[in-house]
Protein backbone atom coordinates (compact mmCIF):
# COMPACT_ATOMS: atom_id res chain seq x y z
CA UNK A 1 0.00 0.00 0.00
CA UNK A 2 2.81 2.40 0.81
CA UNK A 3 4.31 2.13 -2.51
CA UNK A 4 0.68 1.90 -4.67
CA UNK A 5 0.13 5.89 -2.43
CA UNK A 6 3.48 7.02 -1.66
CA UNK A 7 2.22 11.01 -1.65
CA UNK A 8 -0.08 9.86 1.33
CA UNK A 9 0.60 11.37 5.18
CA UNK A 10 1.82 8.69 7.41
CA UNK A 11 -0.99 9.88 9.43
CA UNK A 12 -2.67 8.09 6.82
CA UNK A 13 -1.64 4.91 7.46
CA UNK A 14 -2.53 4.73 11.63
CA UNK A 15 -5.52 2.61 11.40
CA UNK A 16 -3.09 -0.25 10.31
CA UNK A 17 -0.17 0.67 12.72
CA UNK A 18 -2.76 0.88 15.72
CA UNK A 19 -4.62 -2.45 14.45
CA UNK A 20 -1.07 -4.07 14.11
CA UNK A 21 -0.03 -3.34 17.16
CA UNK A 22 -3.18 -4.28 18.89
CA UNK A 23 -3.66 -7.83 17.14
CA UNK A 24 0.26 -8.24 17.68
CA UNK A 25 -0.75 -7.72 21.59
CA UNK A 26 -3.90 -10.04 21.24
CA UNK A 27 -1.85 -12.55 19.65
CA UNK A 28 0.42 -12.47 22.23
CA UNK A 29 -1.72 -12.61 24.98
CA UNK A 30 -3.31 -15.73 22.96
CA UNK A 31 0.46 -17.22 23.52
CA UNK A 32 -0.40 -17.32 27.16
CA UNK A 33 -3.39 -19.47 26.83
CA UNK A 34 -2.03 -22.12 24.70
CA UNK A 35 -0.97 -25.53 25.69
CA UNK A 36 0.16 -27.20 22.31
CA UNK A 37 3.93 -26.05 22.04
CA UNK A 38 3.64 -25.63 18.30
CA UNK A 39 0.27 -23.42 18.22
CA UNK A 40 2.40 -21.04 20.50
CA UNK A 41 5.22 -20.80 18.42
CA UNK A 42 2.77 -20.06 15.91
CA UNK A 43 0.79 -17.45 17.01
CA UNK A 44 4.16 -15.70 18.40
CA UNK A 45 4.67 -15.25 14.48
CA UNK A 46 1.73 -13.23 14.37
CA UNK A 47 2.59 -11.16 17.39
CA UNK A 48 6.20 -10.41 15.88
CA UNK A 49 4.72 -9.90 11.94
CA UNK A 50 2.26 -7.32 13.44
CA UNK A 51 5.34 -5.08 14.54
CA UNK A 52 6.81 -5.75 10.97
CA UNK A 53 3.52 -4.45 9.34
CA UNK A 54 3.24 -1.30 11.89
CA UNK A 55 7.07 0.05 11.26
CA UNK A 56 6.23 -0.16 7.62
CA UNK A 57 3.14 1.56 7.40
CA UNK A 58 5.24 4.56 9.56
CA UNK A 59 7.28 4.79 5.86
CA UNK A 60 10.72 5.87 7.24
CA UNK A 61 14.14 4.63 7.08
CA UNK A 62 14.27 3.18 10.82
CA UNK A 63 10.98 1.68 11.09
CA UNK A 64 11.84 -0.16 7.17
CA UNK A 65 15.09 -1.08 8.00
CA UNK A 66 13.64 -2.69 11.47
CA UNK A 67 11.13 -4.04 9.65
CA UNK A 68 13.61 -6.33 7.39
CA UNK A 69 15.88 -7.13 10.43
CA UNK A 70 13.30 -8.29 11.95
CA UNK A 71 11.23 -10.21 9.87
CA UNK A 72 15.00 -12.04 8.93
CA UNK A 73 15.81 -12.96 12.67
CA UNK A 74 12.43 -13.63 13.20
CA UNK A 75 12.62 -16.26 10.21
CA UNK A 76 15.68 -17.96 12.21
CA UNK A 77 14.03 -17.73 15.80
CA UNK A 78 10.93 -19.22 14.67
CA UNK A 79 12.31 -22.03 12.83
CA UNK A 80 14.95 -22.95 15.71
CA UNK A 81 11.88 -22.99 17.82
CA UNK A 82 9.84 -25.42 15.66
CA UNK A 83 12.83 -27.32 15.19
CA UNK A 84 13.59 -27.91 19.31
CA UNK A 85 9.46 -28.95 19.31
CA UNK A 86 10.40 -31.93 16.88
CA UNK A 87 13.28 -32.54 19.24
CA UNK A 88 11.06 -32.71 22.28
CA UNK A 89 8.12 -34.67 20.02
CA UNK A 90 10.16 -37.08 18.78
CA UNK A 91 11.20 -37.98 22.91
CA UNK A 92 7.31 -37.56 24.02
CA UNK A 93 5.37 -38.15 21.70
CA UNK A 94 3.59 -35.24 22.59
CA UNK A 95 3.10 -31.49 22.50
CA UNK A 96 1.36 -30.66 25.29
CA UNK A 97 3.30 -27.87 27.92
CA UNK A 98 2.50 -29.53 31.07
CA UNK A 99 4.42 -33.07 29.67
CA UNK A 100 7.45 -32.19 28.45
CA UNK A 101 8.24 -31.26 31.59
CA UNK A 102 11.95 -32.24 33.22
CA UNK A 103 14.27 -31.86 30.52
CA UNK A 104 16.56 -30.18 32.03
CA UNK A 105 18.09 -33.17 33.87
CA UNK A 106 17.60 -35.36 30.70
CA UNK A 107 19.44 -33.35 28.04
CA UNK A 108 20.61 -30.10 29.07
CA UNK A 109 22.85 -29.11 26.64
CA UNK A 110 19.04 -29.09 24.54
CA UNK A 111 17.87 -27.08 27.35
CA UNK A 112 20.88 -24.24 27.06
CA UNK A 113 19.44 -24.19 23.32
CA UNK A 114 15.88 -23.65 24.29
CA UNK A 115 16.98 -20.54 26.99
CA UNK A 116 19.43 -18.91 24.26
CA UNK A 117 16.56 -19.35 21.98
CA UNK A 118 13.72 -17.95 24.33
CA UNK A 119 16.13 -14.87 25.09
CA UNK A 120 16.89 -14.53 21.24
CA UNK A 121 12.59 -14.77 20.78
CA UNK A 122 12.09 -11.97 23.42
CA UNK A 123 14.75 -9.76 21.38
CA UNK A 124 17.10 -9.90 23.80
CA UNK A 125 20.74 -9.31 22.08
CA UNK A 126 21.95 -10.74 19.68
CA UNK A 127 18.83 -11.57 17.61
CA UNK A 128 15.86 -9.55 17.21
CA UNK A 129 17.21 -6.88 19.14
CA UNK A 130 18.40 -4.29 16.28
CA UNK A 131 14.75 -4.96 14.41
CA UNK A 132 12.99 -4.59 17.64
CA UNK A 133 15.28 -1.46 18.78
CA UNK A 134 15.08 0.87 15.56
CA UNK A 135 10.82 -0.05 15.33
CA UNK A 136 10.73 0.79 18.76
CA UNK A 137 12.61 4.50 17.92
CA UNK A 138 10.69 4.57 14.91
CA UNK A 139 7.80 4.46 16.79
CA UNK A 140 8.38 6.75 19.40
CA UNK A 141 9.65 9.31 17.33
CA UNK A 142 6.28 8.91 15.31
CA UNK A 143 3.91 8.76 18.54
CA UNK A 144 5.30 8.96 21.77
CA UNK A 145 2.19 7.54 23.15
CA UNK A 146 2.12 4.30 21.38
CA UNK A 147 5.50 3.39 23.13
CA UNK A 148 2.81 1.98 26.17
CA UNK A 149 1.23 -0.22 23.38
CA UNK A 150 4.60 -1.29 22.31
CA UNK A 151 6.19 -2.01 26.00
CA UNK A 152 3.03 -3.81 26.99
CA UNK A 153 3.33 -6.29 23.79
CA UNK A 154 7.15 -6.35 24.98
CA UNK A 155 6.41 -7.44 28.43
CA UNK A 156 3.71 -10.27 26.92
CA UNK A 157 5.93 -11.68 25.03
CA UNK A 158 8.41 -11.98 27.27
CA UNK A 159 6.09 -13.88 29.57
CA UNK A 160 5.48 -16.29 27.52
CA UNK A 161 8.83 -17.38 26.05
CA UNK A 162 9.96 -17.29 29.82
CA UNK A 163 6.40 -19.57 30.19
CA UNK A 164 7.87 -21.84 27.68
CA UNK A 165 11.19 -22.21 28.85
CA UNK A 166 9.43 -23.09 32.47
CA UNK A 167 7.22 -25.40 31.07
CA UNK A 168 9.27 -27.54 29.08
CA UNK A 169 12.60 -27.63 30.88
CA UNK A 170 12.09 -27.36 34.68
CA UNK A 171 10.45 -29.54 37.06
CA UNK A 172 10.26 -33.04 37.52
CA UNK A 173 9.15 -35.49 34.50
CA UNK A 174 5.63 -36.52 33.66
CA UNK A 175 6.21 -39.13 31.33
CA UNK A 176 7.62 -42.55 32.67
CA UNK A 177 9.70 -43.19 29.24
CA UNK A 178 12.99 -43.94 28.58
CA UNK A 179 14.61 -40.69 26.57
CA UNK A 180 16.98 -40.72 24.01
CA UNK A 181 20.18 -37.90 24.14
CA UNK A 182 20.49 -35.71 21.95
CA UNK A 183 21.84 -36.39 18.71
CA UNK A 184 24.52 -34.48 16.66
CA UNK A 185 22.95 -33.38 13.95
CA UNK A 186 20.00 -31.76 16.33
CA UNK A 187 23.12 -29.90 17.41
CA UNK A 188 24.34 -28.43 14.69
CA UNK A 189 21.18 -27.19 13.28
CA UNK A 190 20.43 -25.18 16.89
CA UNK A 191 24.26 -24.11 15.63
CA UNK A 192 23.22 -23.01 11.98
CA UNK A 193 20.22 -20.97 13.42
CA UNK A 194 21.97 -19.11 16.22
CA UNK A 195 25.18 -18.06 13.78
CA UNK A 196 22.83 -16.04 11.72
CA UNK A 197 21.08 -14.39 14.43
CA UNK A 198 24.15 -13.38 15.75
CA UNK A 199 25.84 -11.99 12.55
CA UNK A 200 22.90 -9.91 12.13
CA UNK A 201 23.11 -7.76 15.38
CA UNK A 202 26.92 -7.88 15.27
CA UNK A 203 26.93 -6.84 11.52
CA UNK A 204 23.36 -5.98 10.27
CA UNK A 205 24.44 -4.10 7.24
CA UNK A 206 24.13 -7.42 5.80
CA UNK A 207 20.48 -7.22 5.36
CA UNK A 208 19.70 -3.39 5.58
């Protein structure tokens, strides 16, 4: 839309950025609710892509080149959380929160992969961080206001990775069945995700 009406005010255009950032919010909120691992991950997608579509509705060079960083982590976060879900269905059998519980005694070198990845989903740095830092200036310098929207969908989402993390990793397990280790190769694709995501906040001219 912003290229199709370029000549329109941003002003324009704030609608979209306050339904964005209000179904990013909902979504996120949603997050909380769930109890299938891989609906979460899903709907955190949604949370994150309604940032993406609110920093490019604002049309200016921080909130587009946020936009792109993030949507690129984002791509990497996302899929290095699907992928530890296969690793934890292919032990359980299931997806449910509450029984995947007690991995952290089992396998915790899988269990430093799903913290670094829960920090990296909350845009802690590296990762998400540079995306989530210039849409958050972008915004602010647009509508000081909205920077309460933004923090609250900030502090959501941070409850629910940390919810995740909990839920899957600590406590005692539920399931009375032998677990395999983790293998190699699950290894070195948590490595192949989390190289990218740091190159991007240590060099992100490589995408902007």
């Amino acid at each position: 839309m912003a290229q199709t009406l370029p000549t329109l005010k941003t002003d324009m255009f704030l609608p979209f950025i306050v339904l964005s950032l209000w179904g990013a919010t909902l979504a996120s909120l949603t997050c909380l609710q769930q109890t299938d691992l891989k609906s979460l991950i899903a709907y955190s997608s949604i949370s994150h892509m309604g940032l993406v579509i609110a920093a490019i509705s604002i049309q200016t060079q921080w909130g587009l080149a946020g936009a792109m960083a993030m949507m690129v982590a984002h791509g990497f976060t996302s899929s290095a959380l699907f992928c530890l879900a296969n690793t934890t269905y292919e032990r359980t059998q299931t997806r449910i929160l509450i029984l995947t519980r007690g991995f952290h005694n089992i396998m915790p070198m899988t269990t430093t992969w799903w913290l670094l990845t829960n920090l990296m989903n909350m845009a802690t740095p590296p990762s998400m961080f540079t995306g989530e830092l210039l849409i958050a200036a972008s915004l602010f310098n647009w509508c000081p206001t909205i920077i309460i929207l933004f923090g609250l969908l900030m502090l959501i989402t941070a409850s629910y990775s940390l919810h995740v993390f909990l839920s899957t990793q600590m406590g005692a397990p539920t399931l009375n069945i032998p677990i395999q280790p983790a293998h190699t190769r699950e290894h070195l694709l948590m490595t192949l995700h989390v190289i990218p995501l740091m190159m991007i906040s240590l060099k992100p001219e490589l995408i902007m």
